[in-house]
N, C-alpha and C. Protein backbone atom coordinates (compact mmCIF):
# COMPACT_ATOMS: atom_id res chain seq x y z
N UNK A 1 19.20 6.48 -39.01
CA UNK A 1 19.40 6.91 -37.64
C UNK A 1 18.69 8.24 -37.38
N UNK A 2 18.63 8.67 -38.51
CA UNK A 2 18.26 10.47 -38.41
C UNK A 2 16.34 10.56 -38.47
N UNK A 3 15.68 9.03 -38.74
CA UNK A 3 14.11 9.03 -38.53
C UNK A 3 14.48 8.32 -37.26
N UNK A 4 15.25 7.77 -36.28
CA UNK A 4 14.64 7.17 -35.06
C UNK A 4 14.99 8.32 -34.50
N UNK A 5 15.37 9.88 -34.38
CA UNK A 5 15.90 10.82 -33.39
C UNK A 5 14.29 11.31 -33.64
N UNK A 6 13.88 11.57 -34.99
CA UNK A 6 12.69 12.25 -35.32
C UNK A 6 11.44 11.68 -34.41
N UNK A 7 11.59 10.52 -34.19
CA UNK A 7 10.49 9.75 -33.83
C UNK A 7 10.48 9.52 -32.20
N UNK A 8 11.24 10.11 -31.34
CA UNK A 8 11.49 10.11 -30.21
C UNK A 8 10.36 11.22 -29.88
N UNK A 9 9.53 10.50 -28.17
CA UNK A 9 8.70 11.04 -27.54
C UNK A 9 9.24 11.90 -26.99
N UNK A 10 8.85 13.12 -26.80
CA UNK A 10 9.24 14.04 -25.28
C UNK A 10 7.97 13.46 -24.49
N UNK A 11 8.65 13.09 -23.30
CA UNK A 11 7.67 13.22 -21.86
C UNK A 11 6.74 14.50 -21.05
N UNK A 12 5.90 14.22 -20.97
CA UNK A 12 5.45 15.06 -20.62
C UNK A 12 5.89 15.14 -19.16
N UNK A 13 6.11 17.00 -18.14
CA UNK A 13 6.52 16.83 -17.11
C UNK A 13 5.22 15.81 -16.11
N UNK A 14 6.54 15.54 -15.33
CA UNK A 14 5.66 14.08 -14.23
C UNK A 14 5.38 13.10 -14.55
N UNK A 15 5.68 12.44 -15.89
CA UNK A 15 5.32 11.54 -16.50
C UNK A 15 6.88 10.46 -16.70
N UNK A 16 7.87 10.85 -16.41
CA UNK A 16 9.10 10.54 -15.82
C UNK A 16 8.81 9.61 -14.42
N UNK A 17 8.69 9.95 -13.91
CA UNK A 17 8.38 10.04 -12.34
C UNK A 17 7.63 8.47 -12.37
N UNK A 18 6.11 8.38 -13.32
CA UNK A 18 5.22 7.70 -13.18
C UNK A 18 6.02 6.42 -14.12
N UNK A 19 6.92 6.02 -14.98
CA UNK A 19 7.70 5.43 -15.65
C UNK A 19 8.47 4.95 -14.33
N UNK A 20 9.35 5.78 -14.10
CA UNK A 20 10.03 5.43 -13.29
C UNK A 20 9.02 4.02 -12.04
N UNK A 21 8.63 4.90 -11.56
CA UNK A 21 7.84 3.98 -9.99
C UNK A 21 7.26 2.92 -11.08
N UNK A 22 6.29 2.50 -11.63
CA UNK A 22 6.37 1.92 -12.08
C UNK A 22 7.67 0.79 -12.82
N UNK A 23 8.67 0.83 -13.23
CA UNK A 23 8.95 -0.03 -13.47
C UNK A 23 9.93 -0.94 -12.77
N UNK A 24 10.11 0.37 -11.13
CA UNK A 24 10.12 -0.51 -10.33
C UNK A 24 9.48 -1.35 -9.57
N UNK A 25 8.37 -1.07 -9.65
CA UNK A 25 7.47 -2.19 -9.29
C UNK A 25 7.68 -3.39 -9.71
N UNK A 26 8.29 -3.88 -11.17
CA UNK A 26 8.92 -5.24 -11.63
C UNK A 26 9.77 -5.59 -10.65
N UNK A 27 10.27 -4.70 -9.89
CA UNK A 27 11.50 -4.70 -9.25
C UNK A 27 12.85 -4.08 -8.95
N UNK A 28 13.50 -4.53 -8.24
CA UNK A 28 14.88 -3.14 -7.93
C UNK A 28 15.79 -3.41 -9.19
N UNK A 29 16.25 -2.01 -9.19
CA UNK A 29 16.91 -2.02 -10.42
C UNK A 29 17.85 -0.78 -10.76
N UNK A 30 19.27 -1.01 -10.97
CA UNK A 30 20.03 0.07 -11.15
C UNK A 30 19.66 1.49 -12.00
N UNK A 31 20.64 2.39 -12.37
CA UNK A 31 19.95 3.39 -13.20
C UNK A 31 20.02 3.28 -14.29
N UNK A 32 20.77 2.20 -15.04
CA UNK A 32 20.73 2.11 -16.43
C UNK A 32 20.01 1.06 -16.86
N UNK A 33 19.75 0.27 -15.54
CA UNK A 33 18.52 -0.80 -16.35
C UNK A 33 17.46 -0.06 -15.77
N UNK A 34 17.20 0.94 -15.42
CA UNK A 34 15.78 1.60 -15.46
C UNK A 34 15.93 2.30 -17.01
N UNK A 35 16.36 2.99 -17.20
CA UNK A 35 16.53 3.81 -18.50
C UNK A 35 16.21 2.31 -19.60
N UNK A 36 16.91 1.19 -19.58
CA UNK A 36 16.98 0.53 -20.40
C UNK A 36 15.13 -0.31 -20.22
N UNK A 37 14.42 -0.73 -19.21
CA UNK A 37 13.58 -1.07 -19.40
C UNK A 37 12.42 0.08 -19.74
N UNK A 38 12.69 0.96 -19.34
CA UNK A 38 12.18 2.36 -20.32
C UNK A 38 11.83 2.42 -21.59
N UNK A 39 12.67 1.93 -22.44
CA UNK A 39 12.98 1.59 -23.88
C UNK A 39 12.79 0.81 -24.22
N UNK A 40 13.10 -0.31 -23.65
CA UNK A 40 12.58 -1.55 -24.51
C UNK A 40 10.97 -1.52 -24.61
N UNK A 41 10.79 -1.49 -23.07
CA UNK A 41 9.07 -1.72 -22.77
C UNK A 41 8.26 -0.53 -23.63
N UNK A 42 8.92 0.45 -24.24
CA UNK A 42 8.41 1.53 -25.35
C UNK A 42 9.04 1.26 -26.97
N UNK A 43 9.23 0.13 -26.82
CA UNK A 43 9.10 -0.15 -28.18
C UNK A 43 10.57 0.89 -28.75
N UNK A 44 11.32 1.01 -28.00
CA UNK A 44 12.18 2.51 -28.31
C UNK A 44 11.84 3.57 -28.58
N UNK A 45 10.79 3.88 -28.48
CA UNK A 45 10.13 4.84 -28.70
C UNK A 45 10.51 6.05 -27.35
N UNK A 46 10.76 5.72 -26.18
CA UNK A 46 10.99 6.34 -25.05
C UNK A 46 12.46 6.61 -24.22
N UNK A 47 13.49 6.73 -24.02
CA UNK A 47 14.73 7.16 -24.08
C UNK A 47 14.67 8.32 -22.96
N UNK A 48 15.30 7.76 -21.69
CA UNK A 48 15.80 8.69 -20.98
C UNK A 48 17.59 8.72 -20.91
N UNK A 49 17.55 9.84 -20.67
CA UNK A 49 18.98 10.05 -20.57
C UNK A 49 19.06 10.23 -19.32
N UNK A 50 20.53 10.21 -19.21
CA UNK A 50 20.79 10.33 -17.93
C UNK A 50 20.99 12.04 -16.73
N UNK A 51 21.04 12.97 -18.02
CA UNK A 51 20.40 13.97 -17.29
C UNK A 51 19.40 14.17 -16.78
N UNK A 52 18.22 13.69 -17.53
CA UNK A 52 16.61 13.76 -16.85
C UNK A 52 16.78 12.40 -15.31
N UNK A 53 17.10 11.00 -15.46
CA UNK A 53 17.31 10.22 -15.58
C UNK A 53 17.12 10.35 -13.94
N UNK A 54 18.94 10.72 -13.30
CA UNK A 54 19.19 10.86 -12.09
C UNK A 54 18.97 12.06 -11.78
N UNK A 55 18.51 12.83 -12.06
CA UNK A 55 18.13 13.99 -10.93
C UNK A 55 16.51 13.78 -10.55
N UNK A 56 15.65 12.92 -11.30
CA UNK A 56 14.09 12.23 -10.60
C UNK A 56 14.53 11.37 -10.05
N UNK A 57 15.54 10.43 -10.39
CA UNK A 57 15.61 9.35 -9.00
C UNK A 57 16.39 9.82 -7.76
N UNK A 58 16.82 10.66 -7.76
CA UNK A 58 17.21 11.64 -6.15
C UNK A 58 16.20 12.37 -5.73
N UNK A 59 15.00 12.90 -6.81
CA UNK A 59 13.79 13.38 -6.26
C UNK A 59 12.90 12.35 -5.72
N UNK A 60 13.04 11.42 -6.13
CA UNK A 60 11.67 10.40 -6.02
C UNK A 60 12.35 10.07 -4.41
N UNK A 61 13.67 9.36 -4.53
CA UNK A 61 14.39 9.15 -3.39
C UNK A 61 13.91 10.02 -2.04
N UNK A 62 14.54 11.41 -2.66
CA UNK A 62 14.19 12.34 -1.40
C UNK A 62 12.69 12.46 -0.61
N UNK A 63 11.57 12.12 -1.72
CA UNK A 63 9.90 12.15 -1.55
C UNK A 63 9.91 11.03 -1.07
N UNK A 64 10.77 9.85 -0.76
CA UNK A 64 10.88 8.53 0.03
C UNK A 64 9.81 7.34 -0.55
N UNK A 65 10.03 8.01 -2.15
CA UNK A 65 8.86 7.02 -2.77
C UNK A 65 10.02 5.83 -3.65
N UNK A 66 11.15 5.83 -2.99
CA UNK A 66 12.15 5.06 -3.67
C UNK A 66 13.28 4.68 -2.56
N UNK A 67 13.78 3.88 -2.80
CA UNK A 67 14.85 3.71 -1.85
C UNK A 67 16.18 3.35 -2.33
N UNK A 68 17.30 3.65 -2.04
CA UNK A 68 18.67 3.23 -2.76
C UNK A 68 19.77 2.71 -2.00
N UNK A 69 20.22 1.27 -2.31
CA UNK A 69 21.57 0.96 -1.53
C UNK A 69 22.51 0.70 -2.34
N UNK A 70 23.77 0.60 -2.11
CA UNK A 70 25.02 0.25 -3.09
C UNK A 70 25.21 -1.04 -3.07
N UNK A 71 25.34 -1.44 -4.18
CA UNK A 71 25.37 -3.64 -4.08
C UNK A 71 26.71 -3.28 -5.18
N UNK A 72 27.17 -4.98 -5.00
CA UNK A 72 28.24 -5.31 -6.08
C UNK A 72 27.86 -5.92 -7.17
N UNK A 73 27.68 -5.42 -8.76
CA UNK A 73 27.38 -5.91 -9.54
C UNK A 73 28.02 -7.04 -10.29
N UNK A 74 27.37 -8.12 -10.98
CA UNK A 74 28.17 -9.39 -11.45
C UNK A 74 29.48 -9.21 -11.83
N UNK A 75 29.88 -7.77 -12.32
CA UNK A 75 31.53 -7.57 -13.00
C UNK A 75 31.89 -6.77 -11.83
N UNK A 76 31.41 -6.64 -10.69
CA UNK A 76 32.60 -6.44 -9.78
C UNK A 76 32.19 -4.71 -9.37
N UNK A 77 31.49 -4.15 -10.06
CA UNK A 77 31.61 -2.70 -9.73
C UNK A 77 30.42 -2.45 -8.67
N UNK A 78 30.68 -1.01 -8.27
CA UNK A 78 29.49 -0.72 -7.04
C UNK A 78 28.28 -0.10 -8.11
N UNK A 79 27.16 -0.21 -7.94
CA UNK A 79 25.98 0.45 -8.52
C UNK A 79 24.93 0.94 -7.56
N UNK A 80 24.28 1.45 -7.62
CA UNK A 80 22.95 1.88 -6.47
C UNK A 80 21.89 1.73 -7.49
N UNK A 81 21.24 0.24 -6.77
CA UNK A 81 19.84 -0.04 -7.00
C UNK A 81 18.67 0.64 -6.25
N UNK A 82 17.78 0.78 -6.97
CA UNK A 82 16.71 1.24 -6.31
C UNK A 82 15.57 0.46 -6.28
N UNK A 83 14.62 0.43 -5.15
CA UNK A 83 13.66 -0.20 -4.94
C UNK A 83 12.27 0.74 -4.40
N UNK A 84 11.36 0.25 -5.34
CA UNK A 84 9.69 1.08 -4.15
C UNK A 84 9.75 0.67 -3.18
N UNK A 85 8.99 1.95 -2.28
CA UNK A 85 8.55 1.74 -0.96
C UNK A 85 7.05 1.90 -0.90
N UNK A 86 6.72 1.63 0.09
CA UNK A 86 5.40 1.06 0.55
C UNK A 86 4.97 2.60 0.16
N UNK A 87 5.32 3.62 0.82
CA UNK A 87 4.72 4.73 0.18
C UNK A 87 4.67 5.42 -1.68
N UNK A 88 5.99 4.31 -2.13
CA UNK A 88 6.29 4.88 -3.72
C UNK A 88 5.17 4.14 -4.27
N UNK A 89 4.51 3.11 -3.58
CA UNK A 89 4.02 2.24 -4.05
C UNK A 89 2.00 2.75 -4.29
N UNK A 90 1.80 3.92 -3.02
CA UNK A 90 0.66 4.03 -2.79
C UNK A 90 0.76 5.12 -3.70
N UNK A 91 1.94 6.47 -4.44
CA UNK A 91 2.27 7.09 -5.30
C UNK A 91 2.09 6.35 -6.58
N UNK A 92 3.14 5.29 -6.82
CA UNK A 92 2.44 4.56 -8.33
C UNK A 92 1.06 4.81 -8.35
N UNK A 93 -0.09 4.31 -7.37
CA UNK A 93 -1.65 4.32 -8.06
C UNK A 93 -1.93 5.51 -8.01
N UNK A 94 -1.88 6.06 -7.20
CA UNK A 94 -1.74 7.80 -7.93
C UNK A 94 -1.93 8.22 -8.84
N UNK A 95 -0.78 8.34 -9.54
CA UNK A 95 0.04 8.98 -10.46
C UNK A 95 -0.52 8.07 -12.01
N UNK A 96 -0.53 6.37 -11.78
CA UNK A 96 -1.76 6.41 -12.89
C UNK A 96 -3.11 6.15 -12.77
N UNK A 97 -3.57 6.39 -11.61
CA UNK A 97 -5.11 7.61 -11.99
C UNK A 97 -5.01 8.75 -12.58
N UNK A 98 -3.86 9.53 -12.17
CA UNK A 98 -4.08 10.86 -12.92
C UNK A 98 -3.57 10.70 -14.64
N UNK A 99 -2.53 9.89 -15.08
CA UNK A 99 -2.40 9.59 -16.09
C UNK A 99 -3.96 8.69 -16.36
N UNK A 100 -4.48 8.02 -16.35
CA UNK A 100 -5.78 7.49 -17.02
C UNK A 100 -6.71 8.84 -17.35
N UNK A 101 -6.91 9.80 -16.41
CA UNK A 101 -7.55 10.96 -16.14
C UNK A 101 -6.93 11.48 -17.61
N UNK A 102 -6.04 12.09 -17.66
CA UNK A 102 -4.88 12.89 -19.20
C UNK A 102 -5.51 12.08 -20.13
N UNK A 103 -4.71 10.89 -20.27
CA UNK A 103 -5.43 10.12 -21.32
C UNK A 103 -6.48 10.39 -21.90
N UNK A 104 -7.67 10.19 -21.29
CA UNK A 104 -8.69 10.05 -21.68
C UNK A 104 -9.28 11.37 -21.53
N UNK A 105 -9.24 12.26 -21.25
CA UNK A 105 -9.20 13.53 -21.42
C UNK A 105 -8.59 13.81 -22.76
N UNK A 106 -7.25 13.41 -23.11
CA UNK A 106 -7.02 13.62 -24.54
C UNK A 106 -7.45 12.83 -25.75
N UNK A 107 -8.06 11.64 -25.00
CA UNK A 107 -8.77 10.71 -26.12
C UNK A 107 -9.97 11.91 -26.83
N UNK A 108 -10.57 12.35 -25.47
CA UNK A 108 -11.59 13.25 -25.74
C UNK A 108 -11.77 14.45 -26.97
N UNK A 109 -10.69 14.87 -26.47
CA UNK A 109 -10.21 16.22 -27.54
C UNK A 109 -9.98 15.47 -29.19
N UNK A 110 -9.20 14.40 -29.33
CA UNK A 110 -9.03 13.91 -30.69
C UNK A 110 -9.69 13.18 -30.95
N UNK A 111 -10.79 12.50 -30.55
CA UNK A 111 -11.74 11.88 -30.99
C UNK A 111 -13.36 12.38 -30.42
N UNK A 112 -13.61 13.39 -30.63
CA UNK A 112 -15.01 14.39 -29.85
C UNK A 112 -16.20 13.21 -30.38
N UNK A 113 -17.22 13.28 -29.84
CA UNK A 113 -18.20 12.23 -29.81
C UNK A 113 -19.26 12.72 -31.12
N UNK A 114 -19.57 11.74 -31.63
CA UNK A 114 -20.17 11.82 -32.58
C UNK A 114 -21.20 12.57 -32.40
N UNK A 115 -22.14 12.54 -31.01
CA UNK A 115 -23.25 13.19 -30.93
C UNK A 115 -23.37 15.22 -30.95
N UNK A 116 -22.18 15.37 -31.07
CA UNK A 116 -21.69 16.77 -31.08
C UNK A 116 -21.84 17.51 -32.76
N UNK A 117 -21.67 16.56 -34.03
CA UNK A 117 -20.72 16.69 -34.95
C UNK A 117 -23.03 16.71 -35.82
N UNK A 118 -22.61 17.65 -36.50
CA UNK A 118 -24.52 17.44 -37.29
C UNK A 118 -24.44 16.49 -38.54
């Protein structure tokens, strides 16, 4: 248990955000099956908690790149799903352009081009 804590990513800031909208794009989805498709779809490697968790989905909310209503879940309780909006949606491509941009910007740095090297 004490190598899967070791092996946990920190996010880089804004990179929450871009997880998030994205995986609503699969679709609407409460806050613990966002956290949970977080993780799976990272191999576990990725783990939000719920401190980081809900205070970006009240930001994303408030930036109106998300939307939230209260439904009744199969066992009966209230949850607030969230869904993209047409604007969270024009934010997703955004947000990974600028992640492709990082990326490969850091591909750069750890793999420098051969034509550099004598």
């Amino acid at each position: 248990m004490k190598q899967h804590y070791q092996n946990r990513i920190e996010l880089l800031q804004g990179t929450l955000d871009l997880l998030i909208l994205q995986t609503l794009q699969w679709g609407a989805q409460h806050g613990y099956g966002i956290s949970q498709a977080i993780r799976s779809r990272s191999g576990d490697a990725l783990q939000v908690d719920t401190g980081s968790l809900y205070p970006a989905l009240h930001r994303l909310e408030h930036q109106k790149w998300i939307k939230a209503d209260w439904k009744t879940s199969g066992n009966n309780q209230r949850v607030r799903v969230y869904q993209l909006t047409a604007a969270g949606k024009k934010q997703l491509l955004s947000e990974r352009s600028r992640w492709q941009q990082i990326s490969e910007a850091i591909a750069g740095i750890l793999s420098p081009a051969k034509e550099n090297e004598t």
